[in-house]
C-alpha atoms as a PDB file:
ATOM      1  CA  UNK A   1     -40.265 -56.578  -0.476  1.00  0.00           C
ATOM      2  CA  UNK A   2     -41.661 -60.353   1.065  1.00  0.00           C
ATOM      3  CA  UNK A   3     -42.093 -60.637  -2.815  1.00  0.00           C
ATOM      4  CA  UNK A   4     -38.266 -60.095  -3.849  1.00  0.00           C
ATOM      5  CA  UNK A   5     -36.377 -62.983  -3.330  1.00  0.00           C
ATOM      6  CA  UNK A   6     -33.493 -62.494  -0.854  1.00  0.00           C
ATOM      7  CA  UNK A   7     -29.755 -62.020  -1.201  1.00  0.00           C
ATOM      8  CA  UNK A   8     -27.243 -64.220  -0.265  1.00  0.00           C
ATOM      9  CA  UNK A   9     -24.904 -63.019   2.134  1.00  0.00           C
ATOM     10  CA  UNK A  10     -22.117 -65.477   2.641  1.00  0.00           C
ATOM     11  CA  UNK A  11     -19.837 -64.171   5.570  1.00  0.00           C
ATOM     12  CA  UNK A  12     -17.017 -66.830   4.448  1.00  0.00           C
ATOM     13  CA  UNK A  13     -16.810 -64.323   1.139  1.00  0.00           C
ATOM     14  CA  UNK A  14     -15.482 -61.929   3.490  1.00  0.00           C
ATOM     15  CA  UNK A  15     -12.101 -64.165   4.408  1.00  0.00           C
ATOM     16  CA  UNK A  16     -11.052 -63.397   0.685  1.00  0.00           C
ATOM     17  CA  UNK A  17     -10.246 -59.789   2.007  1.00  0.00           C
ATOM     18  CA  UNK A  18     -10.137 -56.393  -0.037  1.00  0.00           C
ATOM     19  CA  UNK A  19      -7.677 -53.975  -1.069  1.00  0.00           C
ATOM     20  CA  UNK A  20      -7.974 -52.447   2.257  1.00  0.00           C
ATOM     21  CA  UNK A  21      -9.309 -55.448   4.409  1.00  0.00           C
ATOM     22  CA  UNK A  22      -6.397 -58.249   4.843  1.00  0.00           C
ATOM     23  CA  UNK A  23      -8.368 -61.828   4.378  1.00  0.00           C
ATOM     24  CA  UNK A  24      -7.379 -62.667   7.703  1.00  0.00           C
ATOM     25  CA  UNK A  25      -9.648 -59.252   9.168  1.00  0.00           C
ATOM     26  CA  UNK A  26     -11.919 -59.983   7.016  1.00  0.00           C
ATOM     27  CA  UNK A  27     -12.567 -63.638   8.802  1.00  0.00           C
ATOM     28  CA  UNK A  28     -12.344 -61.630  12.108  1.00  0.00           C
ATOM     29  CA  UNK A  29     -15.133 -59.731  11.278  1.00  0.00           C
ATOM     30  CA  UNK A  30     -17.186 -62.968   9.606  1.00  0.00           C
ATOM     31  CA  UNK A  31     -16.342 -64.318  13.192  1.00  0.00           C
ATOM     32  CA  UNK A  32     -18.120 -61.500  15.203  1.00  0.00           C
ATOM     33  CA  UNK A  33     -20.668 -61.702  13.088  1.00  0.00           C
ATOM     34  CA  UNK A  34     -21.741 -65.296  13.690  1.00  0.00           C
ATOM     35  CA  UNK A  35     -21.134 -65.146  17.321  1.00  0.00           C
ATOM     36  CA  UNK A  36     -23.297 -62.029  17.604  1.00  0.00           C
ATOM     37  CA  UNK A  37     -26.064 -63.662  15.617  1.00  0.00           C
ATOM     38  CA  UNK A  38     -26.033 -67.256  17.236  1.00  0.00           C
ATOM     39  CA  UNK A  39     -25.798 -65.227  20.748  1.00  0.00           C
ATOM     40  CA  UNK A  40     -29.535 -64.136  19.554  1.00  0.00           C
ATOM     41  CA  UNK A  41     -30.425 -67.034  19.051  1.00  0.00           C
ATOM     42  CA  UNK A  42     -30.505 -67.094  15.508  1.00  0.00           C
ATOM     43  CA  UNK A  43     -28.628 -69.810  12.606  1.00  0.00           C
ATOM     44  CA  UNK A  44     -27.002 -69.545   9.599  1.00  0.00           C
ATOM     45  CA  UNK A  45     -29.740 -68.979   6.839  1.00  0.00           C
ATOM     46  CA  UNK A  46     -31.298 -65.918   9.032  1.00  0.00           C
ATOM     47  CA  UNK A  47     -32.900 -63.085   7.231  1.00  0.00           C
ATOM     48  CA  UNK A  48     -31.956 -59.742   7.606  1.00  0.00           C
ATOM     49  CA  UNK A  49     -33.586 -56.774   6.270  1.00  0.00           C
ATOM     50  CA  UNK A  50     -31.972 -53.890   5.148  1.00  0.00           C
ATOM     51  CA  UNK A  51     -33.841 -50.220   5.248  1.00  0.00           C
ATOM     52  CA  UNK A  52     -33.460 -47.041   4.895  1.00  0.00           C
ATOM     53  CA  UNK A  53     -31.418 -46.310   1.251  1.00  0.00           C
ATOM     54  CA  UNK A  54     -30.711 -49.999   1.034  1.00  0.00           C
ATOM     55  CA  UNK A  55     -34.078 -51.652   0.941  1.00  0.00           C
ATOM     56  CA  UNK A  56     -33.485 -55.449   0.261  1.00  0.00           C
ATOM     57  CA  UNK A  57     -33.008 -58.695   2.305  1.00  0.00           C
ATOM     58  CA  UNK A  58     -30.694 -60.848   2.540  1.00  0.00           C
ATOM     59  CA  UNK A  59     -30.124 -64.435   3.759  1.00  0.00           C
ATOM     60  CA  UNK A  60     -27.138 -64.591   5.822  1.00  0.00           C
ATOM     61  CA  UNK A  61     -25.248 -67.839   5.838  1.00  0.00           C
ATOM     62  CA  UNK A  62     -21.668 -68.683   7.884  1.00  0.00           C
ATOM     63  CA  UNK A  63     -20.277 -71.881   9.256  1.00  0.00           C
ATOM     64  CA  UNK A  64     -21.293 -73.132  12.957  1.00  0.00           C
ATOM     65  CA  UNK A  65     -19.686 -71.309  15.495  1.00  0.00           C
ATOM     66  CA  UNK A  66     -16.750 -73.318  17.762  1.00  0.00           C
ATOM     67  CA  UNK A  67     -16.271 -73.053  21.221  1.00  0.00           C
ATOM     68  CA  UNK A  68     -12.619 -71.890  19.916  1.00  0.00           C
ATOM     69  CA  UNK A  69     -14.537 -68.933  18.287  1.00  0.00           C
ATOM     70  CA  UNK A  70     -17.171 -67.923  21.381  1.00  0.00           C
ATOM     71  CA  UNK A  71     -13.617 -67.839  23.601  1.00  0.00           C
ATOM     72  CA  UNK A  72     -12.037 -65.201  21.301  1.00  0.00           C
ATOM     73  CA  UNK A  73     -15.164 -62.992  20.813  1.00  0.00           C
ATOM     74  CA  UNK A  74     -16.180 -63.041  24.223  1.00  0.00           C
ATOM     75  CA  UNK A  75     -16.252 -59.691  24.484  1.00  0.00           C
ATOM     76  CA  UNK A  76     -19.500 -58.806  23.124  1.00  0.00           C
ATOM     77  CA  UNK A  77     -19.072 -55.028  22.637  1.00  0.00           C
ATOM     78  CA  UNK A  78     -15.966 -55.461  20.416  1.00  0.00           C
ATOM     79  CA  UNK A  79     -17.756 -58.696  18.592  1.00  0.00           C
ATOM     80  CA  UNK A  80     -20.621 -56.213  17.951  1.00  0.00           C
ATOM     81  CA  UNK A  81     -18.559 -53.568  16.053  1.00  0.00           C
ATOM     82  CA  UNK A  82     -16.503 -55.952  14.636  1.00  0.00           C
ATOM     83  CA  UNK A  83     -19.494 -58.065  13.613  1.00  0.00           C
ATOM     84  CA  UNK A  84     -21.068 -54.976  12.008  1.00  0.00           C
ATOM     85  CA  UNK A  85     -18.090 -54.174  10.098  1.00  0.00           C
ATOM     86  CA  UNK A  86     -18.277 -57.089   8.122  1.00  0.00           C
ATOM     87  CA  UNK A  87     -22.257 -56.464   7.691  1.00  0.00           C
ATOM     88  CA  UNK A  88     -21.808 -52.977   6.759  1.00  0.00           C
ATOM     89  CA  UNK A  89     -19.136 -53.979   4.323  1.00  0.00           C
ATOM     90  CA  UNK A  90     -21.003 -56.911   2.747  1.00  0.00           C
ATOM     91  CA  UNK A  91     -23.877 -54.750   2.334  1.00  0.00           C
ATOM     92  CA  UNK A  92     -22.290 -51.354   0.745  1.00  0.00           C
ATOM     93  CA  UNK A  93     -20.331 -54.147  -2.140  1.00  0.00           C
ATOM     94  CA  UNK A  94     -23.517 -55.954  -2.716  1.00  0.00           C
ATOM     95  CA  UNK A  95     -25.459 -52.286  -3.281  1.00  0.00           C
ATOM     96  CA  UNK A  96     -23.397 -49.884  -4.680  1.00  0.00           C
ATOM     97  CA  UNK A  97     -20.222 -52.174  -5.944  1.00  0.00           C
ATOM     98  CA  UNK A  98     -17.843 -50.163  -4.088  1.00  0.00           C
ATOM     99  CA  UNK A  99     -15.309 -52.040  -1.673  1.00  0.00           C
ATOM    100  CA  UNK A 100     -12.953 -51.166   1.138  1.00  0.00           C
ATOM    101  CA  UNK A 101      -9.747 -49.501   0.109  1.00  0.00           C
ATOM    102  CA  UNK A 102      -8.538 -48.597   2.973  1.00  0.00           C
ATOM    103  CA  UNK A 103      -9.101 -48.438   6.754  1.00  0.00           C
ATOM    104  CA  UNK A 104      -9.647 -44.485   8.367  1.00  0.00           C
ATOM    105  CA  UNK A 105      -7.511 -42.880  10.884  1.00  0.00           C
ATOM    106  CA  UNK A 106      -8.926 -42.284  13.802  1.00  0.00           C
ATOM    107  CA  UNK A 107     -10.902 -38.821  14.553  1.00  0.00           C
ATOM    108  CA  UNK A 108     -11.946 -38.884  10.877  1.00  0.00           C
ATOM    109  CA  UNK A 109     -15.593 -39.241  12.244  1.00  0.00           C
ATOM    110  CA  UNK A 110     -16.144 -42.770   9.566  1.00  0.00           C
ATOM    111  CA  UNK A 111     -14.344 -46.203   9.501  1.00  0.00           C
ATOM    112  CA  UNK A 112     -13.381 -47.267   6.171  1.00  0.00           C
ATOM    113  CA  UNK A 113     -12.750 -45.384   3.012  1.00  0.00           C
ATOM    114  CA  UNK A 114     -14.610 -47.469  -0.308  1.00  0.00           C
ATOM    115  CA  UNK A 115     -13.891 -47.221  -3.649  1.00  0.00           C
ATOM    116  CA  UNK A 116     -13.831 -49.345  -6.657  1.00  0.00           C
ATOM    117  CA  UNK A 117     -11.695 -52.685  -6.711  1.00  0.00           C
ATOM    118  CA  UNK A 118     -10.790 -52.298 -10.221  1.00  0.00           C
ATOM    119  CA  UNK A 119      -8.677 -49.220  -9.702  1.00  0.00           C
ATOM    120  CA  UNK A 120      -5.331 -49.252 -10.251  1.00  0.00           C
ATOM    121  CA  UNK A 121      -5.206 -45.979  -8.147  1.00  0.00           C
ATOM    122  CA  UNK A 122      -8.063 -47.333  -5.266  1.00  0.00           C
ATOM    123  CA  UNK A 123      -9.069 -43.840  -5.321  1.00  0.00           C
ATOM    124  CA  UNK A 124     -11.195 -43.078  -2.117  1.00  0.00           C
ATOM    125  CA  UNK A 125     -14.711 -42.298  -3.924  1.00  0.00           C
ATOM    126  CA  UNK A 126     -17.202 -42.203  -0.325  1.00  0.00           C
ATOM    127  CA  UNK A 127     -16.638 -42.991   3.277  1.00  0.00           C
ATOM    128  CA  UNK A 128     -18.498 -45.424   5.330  1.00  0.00           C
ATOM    129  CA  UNK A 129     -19.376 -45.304   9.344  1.00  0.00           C
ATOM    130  CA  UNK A 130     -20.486 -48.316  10.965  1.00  0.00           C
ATOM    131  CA  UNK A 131     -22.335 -48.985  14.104  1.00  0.00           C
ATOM    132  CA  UNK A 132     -23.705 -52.352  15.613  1.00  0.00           C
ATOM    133  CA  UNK A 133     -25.856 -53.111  18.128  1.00  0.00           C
ATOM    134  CA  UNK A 134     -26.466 -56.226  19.396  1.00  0.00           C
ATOM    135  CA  UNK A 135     -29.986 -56.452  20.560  1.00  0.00           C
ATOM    136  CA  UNK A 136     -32.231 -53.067  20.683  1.00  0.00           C
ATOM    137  CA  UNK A 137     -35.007 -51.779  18.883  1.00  0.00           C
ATOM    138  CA  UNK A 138     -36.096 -49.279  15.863  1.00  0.00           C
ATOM    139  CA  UNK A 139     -35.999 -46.293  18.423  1.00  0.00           C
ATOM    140  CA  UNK A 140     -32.374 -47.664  19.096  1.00  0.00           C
ATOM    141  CA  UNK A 141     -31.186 -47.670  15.600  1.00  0.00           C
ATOM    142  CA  UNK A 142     -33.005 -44.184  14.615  1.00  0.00           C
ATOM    143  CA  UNK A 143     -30.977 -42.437  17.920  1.00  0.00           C
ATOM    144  CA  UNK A 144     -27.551 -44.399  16.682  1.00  0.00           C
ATOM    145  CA  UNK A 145     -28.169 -43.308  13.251  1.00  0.00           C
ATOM    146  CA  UNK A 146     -28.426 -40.025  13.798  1.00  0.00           C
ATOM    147  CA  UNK A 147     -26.076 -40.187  16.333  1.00  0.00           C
ATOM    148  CA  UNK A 148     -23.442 -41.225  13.136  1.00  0.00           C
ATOM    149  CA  UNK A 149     -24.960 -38.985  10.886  1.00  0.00           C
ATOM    150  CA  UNK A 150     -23.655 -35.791  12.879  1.00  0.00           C
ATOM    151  CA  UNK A 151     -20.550 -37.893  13.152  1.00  0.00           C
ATOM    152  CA  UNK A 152     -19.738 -38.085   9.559  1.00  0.00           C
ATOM    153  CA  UNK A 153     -21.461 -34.682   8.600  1.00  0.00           C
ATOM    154  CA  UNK A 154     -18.335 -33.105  11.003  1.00  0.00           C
ATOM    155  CA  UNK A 155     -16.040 -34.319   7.872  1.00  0.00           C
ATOM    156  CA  UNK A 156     -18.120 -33.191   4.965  1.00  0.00           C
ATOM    157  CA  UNK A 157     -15.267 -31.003   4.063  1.00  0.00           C
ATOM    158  CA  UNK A 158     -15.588 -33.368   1.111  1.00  0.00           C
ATOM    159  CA  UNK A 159     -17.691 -33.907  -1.307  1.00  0.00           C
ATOM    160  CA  UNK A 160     -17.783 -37.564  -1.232  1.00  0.00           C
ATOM    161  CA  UNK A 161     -20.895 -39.130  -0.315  1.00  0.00           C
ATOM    162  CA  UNK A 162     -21.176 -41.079   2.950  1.00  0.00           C
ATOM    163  CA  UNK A 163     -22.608 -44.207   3.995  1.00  0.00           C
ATOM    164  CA  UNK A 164     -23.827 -44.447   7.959  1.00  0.00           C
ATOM    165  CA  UNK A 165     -25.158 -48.310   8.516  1.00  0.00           C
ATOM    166  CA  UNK A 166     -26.416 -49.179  11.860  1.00  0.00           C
ATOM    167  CA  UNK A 167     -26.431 -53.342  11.541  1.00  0.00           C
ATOM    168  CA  UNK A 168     -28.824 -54.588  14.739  1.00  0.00           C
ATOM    169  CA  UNK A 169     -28.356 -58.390  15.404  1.00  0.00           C
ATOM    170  CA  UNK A 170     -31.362 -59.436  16.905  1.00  0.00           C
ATOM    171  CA  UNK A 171     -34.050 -58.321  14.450  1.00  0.00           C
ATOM    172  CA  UNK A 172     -31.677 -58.911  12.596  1.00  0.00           C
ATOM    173  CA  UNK A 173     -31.819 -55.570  10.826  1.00  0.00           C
ATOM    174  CA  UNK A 174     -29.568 -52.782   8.954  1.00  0.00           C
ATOM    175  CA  UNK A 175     -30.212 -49.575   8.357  1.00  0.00           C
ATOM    176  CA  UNK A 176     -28.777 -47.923   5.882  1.00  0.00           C
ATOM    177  CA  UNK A 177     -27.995 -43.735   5.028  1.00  0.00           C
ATOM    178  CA  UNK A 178     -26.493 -41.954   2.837  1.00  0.00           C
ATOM    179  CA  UNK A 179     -25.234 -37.929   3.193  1.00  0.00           C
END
């Protein structure tokens, strides 16, 4: 993979929004995700590897973070799952083309429903769970992920594939699975 040259992630790109992410939640989540990554110490231009189905890096690029910003996300816990929302959903477009159509309800057991942006219907084609960590190790992610694959596998009622991505801020990592 150091051979492949990496992807650009632009978290700004997420501020244009989807059919099921307004623009203004998708700069929350751009938001979290800077804070989480400056908090480890890391600037715009990091690389983060993705594993697991996904195997490709990217280089992830945002605008400096404000003072304004760090005061909003202060809570690290919610800038963490917010933060790894936006990875998750940046990652899942870039791979597999599909997009957020809508947000789940909760007790579903996933958090988004994806599907293609070109359909007039925004039929729900596979469902995507998200978890985000903001500094831990590969033993961490491998007990979250499987954690979230039981989670989704409770809903498997369906035969639409699922997408479990653990996003880990200060590797910075993702790990990616699909049921």
């Amino acid at each position: 993979m150091s051979s492949v040259p990496a992807r650009i992630c632009n978290l700004g790109a997420l501020s244009r929004g989807m059919p099921g992410l307004t623009p203004a939640l998708g700069t929350v989540f751009a938001e979290a995700a800077a804070v989480c990554f400056e908090h480890q110490n890391h600037n715009s231009g990091v690389q983060l590897i993705a594993e697991g189905h996904f195997k490709s890096k990217f280089t992830v690029e945002w605008l400096p973070v404000t003072d304004q910003q760090l005061r909003a996300h202060n809570d690290l816990q919610y800038a963490t799952e917010y933060g790894a929302y936006g990875i998750a959903i940046f990652l899942v477009k870039d791979q597999t083309g599909q997009t957020v159509v809508e947000r789940s309800c909760k007790g579903t057991g996933f958090d988004f429903w994806l599907g293609n942006e070109d359909d007039l219907f925004l039929e729900q084609k596979a469902r995507l769970e998200v978890s985000g960590i903001l500094a831990g190790g590969d033993s961490e992610i491998g007990t979250r992920l499987n954690k979230k694959v039981k989670q989704i596998s409770k809903t498997n009622g369906t035969a639409l594939p699922g997408y479990v991505a653990i996003v880990e801020f200060s590797g910075p990592k993702a790990r990616v699975y699909v049921k």
